[in-house]
Protein backbone atom coordinates (compact mmCIF):
# COMPACT_ATOMS: atom_id res chain seq x y z
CA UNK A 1 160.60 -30.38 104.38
CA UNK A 2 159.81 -26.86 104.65
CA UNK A 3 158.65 -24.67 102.01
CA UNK A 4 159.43 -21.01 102.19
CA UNK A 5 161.91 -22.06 104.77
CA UNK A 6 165.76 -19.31 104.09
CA UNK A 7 164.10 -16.92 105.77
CA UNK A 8 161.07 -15.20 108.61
CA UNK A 9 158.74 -17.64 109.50
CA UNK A 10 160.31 -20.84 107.67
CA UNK A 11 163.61 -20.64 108.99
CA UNK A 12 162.17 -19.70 112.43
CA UNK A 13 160.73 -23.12 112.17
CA UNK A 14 163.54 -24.90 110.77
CA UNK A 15 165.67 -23.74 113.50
CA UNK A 16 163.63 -25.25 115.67
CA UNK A 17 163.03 -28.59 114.35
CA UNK A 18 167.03 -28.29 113.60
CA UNK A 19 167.75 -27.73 117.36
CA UNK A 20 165.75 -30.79 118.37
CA UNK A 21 167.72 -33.42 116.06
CA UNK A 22 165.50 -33.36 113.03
CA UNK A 23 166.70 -33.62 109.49
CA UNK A 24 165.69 -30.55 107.48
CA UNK A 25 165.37 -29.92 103.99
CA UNK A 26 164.39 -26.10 103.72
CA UNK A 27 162.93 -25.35 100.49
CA UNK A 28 162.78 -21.47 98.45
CA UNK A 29 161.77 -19.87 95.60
CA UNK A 30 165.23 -17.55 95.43
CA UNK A 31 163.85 -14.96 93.26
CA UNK A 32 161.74 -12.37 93.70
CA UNK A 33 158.28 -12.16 91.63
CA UNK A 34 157.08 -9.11 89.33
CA UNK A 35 153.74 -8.12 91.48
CA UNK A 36 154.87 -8.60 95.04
CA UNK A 37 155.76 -5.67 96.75
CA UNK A 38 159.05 -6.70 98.48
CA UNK A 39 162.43 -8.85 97.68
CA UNK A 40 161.56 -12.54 98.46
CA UNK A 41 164.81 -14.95 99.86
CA UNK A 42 168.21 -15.12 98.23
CA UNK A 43 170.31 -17.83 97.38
CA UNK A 44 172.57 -16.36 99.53
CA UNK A 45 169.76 -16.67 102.78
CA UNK A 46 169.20 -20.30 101.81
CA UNK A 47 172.80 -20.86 102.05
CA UNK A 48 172.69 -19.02 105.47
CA UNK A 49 170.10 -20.62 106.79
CA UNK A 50 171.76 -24.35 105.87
CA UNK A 51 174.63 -23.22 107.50
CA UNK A 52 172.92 -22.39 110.55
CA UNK A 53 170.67 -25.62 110.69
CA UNK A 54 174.02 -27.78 110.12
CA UNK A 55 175.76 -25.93 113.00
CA UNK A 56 172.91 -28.29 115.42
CA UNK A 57 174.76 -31.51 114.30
CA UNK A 58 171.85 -32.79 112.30
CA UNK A 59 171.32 -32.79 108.55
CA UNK A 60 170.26 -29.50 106.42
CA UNK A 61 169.89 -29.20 103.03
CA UNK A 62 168.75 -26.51 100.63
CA UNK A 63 166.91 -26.97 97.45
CA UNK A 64 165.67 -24.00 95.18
CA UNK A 65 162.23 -24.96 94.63
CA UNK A 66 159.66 -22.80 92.68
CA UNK A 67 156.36 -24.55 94.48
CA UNK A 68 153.87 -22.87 91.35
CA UNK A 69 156.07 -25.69 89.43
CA UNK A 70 154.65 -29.35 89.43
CA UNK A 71 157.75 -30.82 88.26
CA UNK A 72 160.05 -28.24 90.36
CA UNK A 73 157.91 -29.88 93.35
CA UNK A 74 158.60 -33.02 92.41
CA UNK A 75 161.93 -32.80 91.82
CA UNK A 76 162.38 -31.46 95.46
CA UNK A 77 160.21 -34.64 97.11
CA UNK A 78 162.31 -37.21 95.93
CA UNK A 79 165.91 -35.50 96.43
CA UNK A 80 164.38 -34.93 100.19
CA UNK A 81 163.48 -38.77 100.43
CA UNK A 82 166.60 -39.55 98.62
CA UNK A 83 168.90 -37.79 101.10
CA UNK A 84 166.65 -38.62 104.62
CA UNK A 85 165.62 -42.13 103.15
CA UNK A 86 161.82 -40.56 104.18
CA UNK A 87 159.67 -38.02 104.66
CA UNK A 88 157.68 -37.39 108.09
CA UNK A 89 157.02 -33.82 108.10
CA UNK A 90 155.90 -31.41 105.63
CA UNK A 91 155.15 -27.60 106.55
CA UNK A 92 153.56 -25.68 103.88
CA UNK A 93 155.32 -22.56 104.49
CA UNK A 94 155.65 -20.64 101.09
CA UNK A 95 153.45 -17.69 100.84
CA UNK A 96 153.24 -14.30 99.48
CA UNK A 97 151.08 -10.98 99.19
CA UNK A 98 150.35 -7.77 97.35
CA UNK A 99 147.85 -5.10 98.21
CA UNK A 100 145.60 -4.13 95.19
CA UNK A 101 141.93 -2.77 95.19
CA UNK A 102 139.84 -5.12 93.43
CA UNK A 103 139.78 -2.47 90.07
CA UNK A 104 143.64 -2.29 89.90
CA UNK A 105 144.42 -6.45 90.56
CA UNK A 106 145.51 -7.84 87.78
CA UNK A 107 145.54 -11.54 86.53
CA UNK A 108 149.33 -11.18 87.03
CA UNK A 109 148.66 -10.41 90.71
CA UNK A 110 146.39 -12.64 91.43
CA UNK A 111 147.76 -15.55 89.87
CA UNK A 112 151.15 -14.77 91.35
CA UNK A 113 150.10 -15.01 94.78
CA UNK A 114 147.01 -17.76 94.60
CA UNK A 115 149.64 -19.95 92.82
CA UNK A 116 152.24 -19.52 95.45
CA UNK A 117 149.70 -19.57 98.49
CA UNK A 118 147.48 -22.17 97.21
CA UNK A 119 148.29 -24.21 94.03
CA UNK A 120 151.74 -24.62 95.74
CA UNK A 121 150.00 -25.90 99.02
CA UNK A 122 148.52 -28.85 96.72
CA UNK A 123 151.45 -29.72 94.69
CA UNK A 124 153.36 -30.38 98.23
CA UNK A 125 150.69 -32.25 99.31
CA UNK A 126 150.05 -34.36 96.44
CA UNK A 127 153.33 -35.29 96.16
CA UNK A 128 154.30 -35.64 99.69
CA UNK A 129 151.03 -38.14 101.35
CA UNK A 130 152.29 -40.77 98.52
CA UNK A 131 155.33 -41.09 100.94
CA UNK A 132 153.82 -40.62 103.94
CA UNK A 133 151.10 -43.35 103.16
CA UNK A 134 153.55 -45.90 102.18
CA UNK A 135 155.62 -45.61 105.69
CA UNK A 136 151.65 -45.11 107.47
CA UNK A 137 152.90 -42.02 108.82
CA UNK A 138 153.06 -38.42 108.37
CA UNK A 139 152.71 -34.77 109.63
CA UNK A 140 151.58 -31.92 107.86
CA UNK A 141 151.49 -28.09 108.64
CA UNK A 142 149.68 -25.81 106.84
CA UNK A 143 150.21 -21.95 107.21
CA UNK A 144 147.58 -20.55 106.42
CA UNK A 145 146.41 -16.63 107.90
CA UNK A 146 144.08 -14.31 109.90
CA UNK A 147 142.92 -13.71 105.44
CA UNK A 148 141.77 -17.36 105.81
CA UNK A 149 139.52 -17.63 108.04
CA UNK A 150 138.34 -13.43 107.47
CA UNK A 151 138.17 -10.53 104.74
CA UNK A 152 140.79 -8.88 104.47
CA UNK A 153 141.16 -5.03 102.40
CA UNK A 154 143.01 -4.87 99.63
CA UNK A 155 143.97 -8.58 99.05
CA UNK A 156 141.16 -10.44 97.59
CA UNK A 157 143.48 -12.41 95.94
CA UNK A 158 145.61 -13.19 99.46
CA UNK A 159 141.91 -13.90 101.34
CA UNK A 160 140.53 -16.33 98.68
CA UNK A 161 144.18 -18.31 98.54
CA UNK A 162 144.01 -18.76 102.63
CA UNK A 163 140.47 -19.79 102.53
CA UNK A 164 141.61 -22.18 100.22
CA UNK A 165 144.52 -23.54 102.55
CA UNK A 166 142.39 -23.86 105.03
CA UNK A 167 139.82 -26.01 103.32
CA UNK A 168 142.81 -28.03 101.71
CA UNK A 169 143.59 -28.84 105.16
CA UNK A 170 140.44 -30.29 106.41
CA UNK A 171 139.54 -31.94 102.75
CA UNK A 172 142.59 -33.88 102.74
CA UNK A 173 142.64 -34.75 106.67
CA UNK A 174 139.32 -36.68 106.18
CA UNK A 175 141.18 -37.99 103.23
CA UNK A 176 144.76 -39.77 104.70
CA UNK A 177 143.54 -40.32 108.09
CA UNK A 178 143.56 -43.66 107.98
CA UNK A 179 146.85 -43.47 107.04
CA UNK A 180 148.17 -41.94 110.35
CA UNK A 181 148.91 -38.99 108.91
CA UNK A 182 147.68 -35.56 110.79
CA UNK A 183 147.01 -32.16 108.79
CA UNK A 184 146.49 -29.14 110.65
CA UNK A 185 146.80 -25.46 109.47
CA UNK A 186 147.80 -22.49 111.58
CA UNK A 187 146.75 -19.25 110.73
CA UNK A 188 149.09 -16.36 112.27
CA UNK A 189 147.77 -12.80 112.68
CA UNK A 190 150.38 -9.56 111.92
CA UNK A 191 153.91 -11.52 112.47
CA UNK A 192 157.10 -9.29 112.47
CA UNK A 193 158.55 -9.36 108.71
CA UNK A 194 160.58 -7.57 106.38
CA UNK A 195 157.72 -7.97 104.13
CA UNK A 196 155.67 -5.45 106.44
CA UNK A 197 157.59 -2.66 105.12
CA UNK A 198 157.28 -3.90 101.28
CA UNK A 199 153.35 -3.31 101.70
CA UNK A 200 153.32 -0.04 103.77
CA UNK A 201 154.97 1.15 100.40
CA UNK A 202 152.84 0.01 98.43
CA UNK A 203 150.17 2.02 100.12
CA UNK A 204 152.28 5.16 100.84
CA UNK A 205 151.70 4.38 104.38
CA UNK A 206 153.90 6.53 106.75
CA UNK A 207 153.47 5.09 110.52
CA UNK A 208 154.86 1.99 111.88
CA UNK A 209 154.21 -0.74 109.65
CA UNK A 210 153.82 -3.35 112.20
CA UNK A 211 151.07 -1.41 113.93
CA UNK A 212 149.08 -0.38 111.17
CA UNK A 213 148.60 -4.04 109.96
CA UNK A 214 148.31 -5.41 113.79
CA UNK A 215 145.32 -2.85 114.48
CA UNK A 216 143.03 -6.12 115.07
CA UNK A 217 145.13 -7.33 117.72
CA UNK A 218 143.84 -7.49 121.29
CA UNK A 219 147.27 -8.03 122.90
CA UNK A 220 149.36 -4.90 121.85
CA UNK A 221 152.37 -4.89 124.06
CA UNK A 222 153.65 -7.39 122.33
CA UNK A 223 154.42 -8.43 118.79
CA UNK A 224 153.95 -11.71 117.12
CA UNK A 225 157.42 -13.07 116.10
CA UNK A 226 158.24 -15.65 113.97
CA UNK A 227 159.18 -18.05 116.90
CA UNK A 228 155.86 -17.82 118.05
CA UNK A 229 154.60 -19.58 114.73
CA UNK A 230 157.18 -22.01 114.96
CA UNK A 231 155.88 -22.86 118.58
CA UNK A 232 152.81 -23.50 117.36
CA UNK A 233 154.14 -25.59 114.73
CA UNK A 234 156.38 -27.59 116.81
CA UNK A 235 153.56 -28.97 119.10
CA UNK A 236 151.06 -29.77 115.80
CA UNK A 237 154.00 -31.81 115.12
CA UNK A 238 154.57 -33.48 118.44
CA UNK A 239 152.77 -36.28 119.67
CA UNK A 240 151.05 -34.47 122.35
CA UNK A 241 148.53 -33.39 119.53
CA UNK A 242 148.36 -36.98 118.13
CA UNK A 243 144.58 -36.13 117.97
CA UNK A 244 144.50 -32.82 116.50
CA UNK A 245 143.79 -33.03 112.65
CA UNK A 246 141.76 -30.75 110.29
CA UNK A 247 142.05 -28.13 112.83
CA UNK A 248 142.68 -24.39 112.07
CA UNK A 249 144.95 -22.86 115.14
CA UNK A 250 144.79 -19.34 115.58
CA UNK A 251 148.00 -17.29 116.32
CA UNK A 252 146.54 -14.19 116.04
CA UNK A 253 146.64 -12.26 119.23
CA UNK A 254 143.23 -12.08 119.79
CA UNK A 255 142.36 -10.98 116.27
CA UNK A 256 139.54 -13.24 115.30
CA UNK A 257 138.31 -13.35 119.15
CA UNK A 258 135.61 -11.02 118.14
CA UNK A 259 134.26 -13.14 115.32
């Protein structure tokens, strides 16, 4: 099950799950939200990206799924356990951001992406290790951001939601380890989006999107894709990081090198 998963970095990842003979259930909002700077995933992209995953052989589904919704995330749990008979692998995907100066963020705002970052985070969790205890295994991905692990301007709201992700993720990997279940987080620097140019509007900025946000970056021949995250995410999932859990990856080119 991945959240956030019709389009960028969640479909990136389904694909490649997909490709490898995994079941996927890719889960999305399809709707865009009043404070966030950019149009989120379509009905239409989650149909797309079903399509797509299908055209691997294995099984795809798509489920609207609102993840600031308790029930909406329960709802979505048990029609993924109901169609794959279980539920090995969760990646908390789902994730959005605004840019706001601390005097101009509203409650809106903030609660808009906290909810979505965060509070969505735990309500896939919660309902998701219940499964995952019962069959004594389970595999949980976290994506969390350069913002969680550092300040970042303009998006108090965005850096206090990451932070929170990222100590989700080592809370509850003390918590089901004895359960065989692993929970990691990744945190990926400036990744090529749409969403990119949604915020350089928002600040009237009139360069290359990608470049003004990646200005941290050591390596800057190259961009971070969305394949790169799902690389990342592939191995937390593999067994050849059976003994990784509670630990915060860095795909950040370099960003948080210098501390």
């Amino acid at each position: 099950m991945i959240t956030g998963g019709a389009r960028n970095i969640g479909l990136a990842v389904a694909r490649d799950l997909a490709s490898r003979g995994a079941s996927v259930a890719s889960a999305d909002i399809c709707r865009n939200l009043e404070t966030v700077p950019y149009s989120l995933a379509t009905t239409d992209d989650l149909e797309k990206a079903v399509a797509e995953l299908a055209s691997f052989g294995g099984q795809a589904i798509g489920l609207k799924c609102d993840v600031r919704d308790e029930s909406q995330v329960v709802s979505t749990v048990e029609k993924v356990i109901a169609e794959f008979g279980k539920l090995d692998i969760l990646v908390n995907n789902a994730g959005v951001i605004s840019l706001f100066p601390i005097s101009d963020l509203t409650a809106s705002a903030w609660n808009e992406v906290v909810d979505v970052c965060l509070k969505g985070t735990f309500f896939c969790c919660k309902h998701a290790v219940p499964a995952m205890i019962k069959q004594h295994y389970g595999k949980i991905v976290n994506i969390s951001s350069v913002a969680g692990l550092r300040g970042l301007g303009l998006s108090v709201h965005y850096a206090a939601a990451k932070h929170g992700v990222v100590g989700l993720t080592k809370a509850l990997a003390l918590e089901v380890s004895d359960h065989n279940i692993n929970v990691n987080a990744i945190c990926p620097g400036t990744v090529e989006s749409p969403m990119l140019q949604g915020l350089a509007s928002q600040i009237n900025l009139d360069r290359d999107a990608y470049e003004h946000f990646s200005r941290g970056h050591l390596i800057r021949e190259q961009r971070i894709t969305p394949q790169d995250i799902a690389n990342a995410v592939r191995w937390l999932l593999s067994e050849e990081s059976r003994f990784l859990t509670g630990t915060i990856i860095s795909v950040d080119a370099g960003w948080l090198a210098g501390g």
